[in-house]
Protein backbone atom coordinates (compact mmCIF):
# COMPACT_ATOMS: atom_id res chain seq x y z
CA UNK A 1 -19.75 -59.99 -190.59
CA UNK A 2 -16.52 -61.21 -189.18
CA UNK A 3 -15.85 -63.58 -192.41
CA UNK A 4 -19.06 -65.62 -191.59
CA UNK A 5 -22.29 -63.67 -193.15
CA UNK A 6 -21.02 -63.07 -197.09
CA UNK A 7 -22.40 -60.84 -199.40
CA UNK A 8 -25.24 -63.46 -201.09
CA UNK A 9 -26.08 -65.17 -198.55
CA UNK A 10 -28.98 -65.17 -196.10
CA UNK A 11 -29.04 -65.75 -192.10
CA UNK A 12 -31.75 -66.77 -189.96
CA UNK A 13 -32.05 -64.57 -186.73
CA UNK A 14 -34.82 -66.59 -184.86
CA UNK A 15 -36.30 -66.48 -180.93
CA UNK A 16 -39.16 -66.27 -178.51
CA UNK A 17 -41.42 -63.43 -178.40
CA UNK A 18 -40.38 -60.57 -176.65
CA UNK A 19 -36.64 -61.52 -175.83
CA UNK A 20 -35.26 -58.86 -178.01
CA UNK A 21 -34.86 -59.72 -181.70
CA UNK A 22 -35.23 -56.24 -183.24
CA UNK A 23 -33.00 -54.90 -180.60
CA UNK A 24 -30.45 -57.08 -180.69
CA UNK A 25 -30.84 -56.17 -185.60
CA UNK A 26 -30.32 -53.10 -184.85
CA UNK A 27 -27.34 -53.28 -182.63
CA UNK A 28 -25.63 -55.77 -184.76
CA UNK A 29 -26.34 -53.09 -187.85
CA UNK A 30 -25.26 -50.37 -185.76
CA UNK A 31 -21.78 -52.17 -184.35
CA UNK A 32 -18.61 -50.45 -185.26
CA UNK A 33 -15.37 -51.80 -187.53
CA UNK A 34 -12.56 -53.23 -185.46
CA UNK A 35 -10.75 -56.27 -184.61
CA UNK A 36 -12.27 -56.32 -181.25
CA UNK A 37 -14.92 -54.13 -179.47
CA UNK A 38 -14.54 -53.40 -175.74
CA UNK A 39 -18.01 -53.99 -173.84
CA UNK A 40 -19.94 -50.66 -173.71
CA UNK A 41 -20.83 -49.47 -170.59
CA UNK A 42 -24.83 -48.30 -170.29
CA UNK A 43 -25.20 -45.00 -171.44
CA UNK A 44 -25.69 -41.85 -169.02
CA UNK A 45 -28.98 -41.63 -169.12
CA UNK A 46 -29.76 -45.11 -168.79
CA UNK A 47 -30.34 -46.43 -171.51
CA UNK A 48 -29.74 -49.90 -173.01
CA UNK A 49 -25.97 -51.38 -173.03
CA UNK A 50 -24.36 -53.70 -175.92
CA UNK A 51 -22.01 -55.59 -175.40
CA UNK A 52 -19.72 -57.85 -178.38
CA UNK A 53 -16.85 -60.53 -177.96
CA UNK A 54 -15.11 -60.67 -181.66
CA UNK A 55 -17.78 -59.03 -183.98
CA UNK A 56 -16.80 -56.63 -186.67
CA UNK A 57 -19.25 -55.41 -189.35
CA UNK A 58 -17.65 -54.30 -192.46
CA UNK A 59 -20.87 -52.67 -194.39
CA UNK A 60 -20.08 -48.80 -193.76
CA UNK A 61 -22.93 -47.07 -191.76
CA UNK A 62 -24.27 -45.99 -194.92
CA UNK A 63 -24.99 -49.81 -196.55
CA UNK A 64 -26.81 -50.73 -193.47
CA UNK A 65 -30.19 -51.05 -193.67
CA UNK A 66 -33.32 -52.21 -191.44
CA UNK A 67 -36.33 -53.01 -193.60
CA UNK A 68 -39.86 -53.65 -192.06
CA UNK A 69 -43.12 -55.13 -192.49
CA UNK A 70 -45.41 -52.27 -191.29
CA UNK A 71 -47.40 -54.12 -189.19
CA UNK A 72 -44.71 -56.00 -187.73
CA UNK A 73 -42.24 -53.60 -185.35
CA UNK A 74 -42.93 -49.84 -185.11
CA UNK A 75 -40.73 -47.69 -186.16
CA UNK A 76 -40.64 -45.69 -182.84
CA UNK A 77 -39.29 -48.51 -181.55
CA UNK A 78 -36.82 -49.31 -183.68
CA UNK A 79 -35.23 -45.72 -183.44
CA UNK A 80 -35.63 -45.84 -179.41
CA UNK A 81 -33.16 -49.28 -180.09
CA UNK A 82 -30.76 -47.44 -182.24
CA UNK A 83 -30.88 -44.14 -180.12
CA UNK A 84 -29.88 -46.07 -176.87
CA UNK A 85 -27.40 -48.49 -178.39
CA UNK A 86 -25.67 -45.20 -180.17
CA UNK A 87 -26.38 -46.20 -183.36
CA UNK A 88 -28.40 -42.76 -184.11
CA UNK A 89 -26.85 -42.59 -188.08
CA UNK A 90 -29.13 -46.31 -188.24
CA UNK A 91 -32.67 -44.01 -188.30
CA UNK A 92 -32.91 -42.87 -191.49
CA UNK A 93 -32.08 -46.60 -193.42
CA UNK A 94 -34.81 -48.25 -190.73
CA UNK A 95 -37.64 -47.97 -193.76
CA UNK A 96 -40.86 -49.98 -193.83
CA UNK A 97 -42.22 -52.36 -196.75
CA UNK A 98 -45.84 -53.40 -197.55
CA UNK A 99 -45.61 -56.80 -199.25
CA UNK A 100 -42.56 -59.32 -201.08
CA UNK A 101 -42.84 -57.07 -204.20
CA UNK A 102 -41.89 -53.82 -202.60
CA UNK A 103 -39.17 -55.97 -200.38
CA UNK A 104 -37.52 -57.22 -203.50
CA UNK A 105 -37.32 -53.48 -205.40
CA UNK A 106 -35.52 -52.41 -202.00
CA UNK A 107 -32.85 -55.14 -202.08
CA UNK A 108 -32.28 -54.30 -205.85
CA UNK A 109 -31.77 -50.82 -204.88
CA UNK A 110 -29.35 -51.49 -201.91
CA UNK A 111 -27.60 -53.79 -204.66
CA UNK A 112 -27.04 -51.13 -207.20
CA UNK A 113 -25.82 -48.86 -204.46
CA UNK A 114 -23.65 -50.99 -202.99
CA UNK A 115 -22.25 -51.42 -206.21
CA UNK A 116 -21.54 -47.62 -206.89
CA UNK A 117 -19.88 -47.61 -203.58
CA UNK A 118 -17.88 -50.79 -204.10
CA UNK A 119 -18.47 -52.11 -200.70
CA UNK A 120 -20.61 -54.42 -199.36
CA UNK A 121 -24.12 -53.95 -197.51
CA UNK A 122 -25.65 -55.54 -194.61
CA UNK A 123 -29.45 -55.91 -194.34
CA UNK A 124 -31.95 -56.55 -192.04
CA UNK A 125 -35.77 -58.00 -192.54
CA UNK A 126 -37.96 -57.92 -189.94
CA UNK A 127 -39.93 -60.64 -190.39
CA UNK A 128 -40.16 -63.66 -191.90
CA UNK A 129 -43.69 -64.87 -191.59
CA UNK A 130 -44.63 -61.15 -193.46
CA UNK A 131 -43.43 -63.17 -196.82
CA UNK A 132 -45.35 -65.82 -196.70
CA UNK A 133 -48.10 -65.73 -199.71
CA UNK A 134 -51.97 -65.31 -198.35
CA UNK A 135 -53.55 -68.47 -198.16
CA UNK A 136 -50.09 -70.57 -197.32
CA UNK A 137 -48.21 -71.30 -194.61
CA UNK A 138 -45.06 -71.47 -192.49
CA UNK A 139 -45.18 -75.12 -191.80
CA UNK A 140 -45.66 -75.90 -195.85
CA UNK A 141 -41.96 -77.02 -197.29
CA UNK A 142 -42.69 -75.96 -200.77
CA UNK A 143 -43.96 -72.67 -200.10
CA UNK A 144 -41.32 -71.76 -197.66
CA UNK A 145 -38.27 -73.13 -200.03
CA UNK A 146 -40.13 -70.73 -202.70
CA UNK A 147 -39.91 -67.49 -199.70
CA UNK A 148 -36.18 -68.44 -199.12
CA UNK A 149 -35.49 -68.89 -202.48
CA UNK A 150 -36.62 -65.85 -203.10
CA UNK A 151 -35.12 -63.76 -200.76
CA UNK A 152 -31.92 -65.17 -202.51
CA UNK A 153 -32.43 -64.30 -205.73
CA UNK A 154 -33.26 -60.43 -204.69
CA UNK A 155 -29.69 -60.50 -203.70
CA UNK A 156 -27.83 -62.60 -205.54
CA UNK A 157 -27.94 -60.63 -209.44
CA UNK A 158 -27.37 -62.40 -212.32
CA UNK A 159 -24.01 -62.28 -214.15
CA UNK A 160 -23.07 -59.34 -211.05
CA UNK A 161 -20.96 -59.67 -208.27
CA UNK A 162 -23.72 -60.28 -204.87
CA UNK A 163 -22.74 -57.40 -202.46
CA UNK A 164 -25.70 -57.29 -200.12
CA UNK A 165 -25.82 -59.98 -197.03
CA UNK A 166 -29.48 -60.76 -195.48
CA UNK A 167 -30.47 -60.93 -191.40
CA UNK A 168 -33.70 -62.31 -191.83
CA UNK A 169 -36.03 -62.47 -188.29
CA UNK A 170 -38.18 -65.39 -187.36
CA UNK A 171 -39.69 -66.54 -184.72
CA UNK A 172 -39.08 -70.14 -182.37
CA UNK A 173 -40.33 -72.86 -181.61
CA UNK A 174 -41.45 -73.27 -177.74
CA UNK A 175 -38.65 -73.51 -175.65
CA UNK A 176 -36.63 -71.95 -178.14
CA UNK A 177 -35.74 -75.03 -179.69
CA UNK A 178 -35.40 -74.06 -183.15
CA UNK A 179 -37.09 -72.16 -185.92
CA UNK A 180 -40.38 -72.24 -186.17
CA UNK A 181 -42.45 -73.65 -189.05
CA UNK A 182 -41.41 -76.18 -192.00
CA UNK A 183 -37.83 -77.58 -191.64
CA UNK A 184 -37.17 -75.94 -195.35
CA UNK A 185 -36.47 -73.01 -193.52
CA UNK A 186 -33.68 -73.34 -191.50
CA UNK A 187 -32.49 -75.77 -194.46
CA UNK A 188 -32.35 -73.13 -197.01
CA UNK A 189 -30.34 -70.87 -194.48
CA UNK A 190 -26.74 -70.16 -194.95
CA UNK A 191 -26.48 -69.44 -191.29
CA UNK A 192 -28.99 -69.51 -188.10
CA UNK A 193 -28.13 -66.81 -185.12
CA UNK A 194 -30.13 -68.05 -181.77
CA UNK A 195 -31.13 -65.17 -179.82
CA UNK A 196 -31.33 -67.06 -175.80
CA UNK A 197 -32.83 -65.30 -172.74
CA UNK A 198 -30.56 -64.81 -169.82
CA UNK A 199 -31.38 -63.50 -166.43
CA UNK A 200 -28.27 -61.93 -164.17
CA UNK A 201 -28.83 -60.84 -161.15
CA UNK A 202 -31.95 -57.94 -161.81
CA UNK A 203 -30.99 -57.57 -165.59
CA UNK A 204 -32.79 -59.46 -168.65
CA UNK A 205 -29.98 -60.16 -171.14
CA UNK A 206 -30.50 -61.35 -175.01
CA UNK A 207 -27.58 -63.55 -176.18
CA UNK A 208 -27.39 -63.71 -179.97
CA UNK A 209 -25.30 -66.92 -180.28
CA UNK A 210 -24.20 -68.33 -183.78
CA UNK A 211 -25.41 -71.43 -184.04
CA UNK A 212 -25.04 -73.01 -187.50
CA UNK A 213 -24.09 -72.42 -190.98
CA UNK A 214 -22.43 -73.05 -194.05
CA UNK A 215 -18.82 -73.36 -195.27
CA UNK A 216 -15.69 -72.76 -193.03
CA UNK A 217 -17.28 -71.24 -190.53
CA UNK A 218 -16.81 -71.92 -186.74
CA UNK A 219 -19.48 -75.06 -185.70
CA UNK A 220 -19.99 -74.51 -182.03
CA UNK A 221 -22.33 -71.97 -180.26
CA UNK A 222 -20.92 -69.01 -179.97
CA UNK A 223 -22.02 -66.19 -178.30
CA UNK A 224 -21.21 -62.81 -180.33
CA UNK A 225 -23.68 -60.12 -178.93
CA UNK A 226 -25.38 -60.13 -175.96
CA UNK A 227 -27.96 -56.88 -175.83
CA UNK A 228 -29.92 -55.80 -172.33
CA UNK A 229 -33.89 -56.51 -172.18
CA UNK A 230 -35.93 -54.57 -170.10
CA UNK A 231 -39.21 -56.35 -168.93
CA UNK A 232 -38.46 -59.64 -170.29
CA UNK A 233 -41.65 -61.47 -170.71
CA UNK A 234 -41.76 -64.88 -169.76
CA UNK A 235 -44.69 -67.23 -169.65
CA UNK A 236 -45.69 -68.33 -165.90
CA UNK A 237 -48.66 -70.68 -164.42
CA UNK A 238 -49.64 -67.15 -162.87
CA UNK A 239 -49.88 -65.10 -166.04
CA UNK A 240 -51.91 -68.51 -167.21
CA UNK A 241 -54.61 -68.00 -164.95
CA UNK A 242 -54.57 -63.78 -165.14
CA UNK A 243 -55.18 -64.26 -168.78
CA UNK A 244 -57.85 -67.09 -167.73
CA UNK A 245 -59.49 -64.21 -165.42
CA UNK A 246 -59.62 -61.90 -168.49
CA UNK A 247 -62.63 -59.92 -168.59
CA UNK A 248 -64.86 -59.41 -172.08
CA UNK A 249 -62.87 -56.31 -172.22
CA UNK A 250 -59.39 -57.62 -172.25
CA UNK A 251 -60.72 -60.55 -174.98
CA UNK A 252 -62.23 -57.72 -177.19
CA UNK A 253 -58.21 -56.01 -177.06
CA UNK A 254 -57.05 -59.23 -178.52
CA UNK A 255 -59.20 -59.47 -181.39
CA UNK A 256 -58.52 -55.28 -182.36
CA UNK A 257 -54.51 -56.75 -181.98
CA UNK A 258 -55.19 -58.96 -184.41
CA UNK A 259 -57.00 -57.47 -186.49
CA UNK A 260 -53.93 -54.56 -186.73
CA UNK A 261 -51.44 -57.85 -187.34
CA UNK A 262 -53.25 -59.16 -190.11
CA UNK A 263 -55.28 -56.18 -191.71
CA UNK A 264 -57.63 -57.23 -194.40
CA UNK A 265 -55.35 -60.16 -195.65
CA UNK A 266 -56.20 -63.41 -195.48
CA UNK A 267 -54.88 -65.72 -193.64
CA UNK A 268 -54.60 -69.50 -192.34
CA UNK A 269 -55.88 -70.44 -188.80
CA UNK A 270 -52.66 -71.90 -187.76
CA UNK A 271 -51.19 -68.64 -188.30
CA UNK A 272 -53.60 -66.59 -186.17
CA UNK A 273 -53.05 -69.54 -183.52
CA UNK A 274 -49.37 -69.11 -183.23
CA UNK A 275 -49.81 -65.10 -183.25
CA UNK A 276 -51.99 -65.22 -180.12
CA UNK A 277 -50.02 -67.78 -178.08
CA UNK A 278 -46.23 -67.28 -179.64
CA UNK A 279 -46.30 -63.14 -179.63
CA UNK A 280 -49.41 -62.18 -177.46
CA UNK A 281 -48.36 -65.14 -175.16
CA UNK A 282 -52.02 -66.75 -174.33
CA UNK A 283 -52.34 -70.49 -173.04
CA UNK A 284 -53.21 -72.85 -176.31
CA UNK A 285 -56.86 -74.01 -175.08
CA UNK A 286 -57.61 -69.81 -174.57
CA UNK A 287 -56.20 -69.39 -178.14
CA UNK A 288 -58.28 -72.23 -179.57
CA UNK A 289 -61.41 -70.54 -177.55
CA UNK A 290 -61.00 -67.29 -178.71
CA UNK A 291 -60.73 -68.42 -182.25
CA UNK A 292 -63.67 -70.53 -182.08
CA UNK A 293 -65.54 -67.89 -180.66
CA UNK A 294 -64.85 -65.56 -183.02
CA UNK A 295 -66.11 -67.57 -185.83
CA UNK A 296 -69.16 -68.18 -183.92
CA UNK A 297 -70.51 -64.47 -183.41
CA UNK A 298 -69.14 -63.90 -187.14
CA UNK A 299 -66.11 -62.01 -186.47
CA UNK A 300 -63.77 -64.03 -187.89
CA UNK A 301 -65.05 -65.29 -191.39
CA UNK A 302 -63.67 -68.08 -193.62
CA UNK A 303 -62.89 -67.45 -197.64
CA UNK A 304 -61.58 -70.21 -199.63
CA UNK A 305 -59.24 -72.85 -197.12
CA UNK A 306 -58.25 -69.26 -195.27
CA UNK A 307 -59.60 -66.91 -192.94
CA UNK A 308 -60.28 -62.90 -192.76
CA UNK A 309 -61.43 -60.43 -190.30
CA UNK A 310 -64.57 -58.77 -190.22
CA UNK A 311 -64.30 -54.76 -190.35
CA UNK A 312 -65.73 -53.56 -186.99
């Protein structure tokens, strides 16, 4: 992409819940060639307008892929993004994976057909924390150099030229300060896109700004995609106390929520923390309470140093 993402290497696409991540993968897999794209203008019926300063992609449509976890982003969704941004030829290479394994046979494939069409491939893997092994987490360095290092290898062949680049998505830190998770992350990067919230006038905006990377690549922030939002969620001392006023109801809805994020895996309780205050967007002390709770009426049920769901 534009000299910067090479065939071999692996970005980082990380930001806040609900500020547009998938959108803004699936317009950057759908942009067109060219020196430079003109802004778009919304679409007639409405829908959602892109907009790009000096961004080419040089994959053809046809090496462009969108590959997830599916329990992570629906794939009606994920069409709905490509159908409105005009990138309709995107829906049939937006194809889900179950676990690393199945991940890693995908990016061999995309390899081998890159290589019969002798151009390169761009792909996109939504998310990160879906690669983590059970049991482990985000914030451990050695198991998260192991994930990146991984991810490499899947594209980078031995003794064969590397023709597939990696968008990885991740999630922030509060205040969008920075991946979240160990620092081995955004260390084993070759380059970290920040995707910032902007409000303008009555329009939610997601600015995917290049932040960082390796080799001779431009240092500052740049922005290089900005993608509209609709109903931009943002946490507020009001939606604190709504969630506060929850009834039993509402509670039970985050528990089924979770249970559909996790399945029958297991998994650590920092993870379930940051799922219920980072993507369902409760206060930490509710999170905590709910948790607790949970393992107290025998809903949530420990194995090993992890933790699993009880079915029903």
């Amino acid at each position: 992409m534009s000299g910067v993402l090479l065939a071999g290497e692996v970005a980082l696409l990380y930001g806040e819940a609900k500020v547009g991540k998938s959108r803004a993968a699936v317009a950057l897999l759908g942009w067109p060639d060219g020196e430079r794209a003109a802004p778009d203008s919304p679409n007639e019926d409405g829908g959602d307008a892109v907009r790009s300063r000096s961004w080419r992609v040089r994959a053809p449509l046809d090496l462009r892929f969108y590959l997830y976890h599916a329990t992570e982003t629906r794939y009606a969704h994920l069409r709905k993004y490509a159908q409105t941004l005009g990138a309709e030829g995107l829906t049939e290479h937006i194809l889900p994976f179950n676990d690393v394994r199945e991940l890693e046979r995908a990016l061999q494939a995309i390899q081998r057909l890159a290589e019969e069409k002798k151009a390169p491939a761009l792909v996109v893997v939504d998310s990160l924390i879906k690669l983590v092994p059970p049991q482990q987490s985000e914030n451990e360095a050695k198991a998260m150099d192991e994930v990146m290092a991984r991810l490499k290898r899947a594209i980078s062949p031995s003794g064969r030229e590397p023709l597939v680049g990696l968008v990885v998505i991740h999630h922030a830190t509060k205040g969008n300060s920075g991946p979240r998770g160990s620092g081995a992350i955004a260390a084993n990067a070759d380059h970290i896109f920040r995707l910032e919230p902007k409000r303008e006038g009555e329009e939610d905006w997601g600015l995917l700004l290049y932040e960082r990377g390796r080799g001779d690549v431009w240092r500052e922030v740049e922005e290089v995609l900005r993608v509209r939002v609709r109903g931009l969620r943002r946490a507020s001392s009001s939606s604190a106390k709504g969630v506060k006023r929850a009834s039993k109801r509402s509670r039970e809805s985050y528990i089924e929520r979770a249970r559909e994020r996790f399945g029958g895996r297991i998994f650590s309780e920092e993870e379930l923390f940051r799922y219920l205050t980072d993507e369902l967007g409760l206060p930490e002390p509710r999170a905590r309470g709910n948790i607790s709770l949970w393992k107290s009426r025998e809903k949530l049920l420990s194995q090993g140093e992890g933790l699993f769901f009880k079915k029903g």
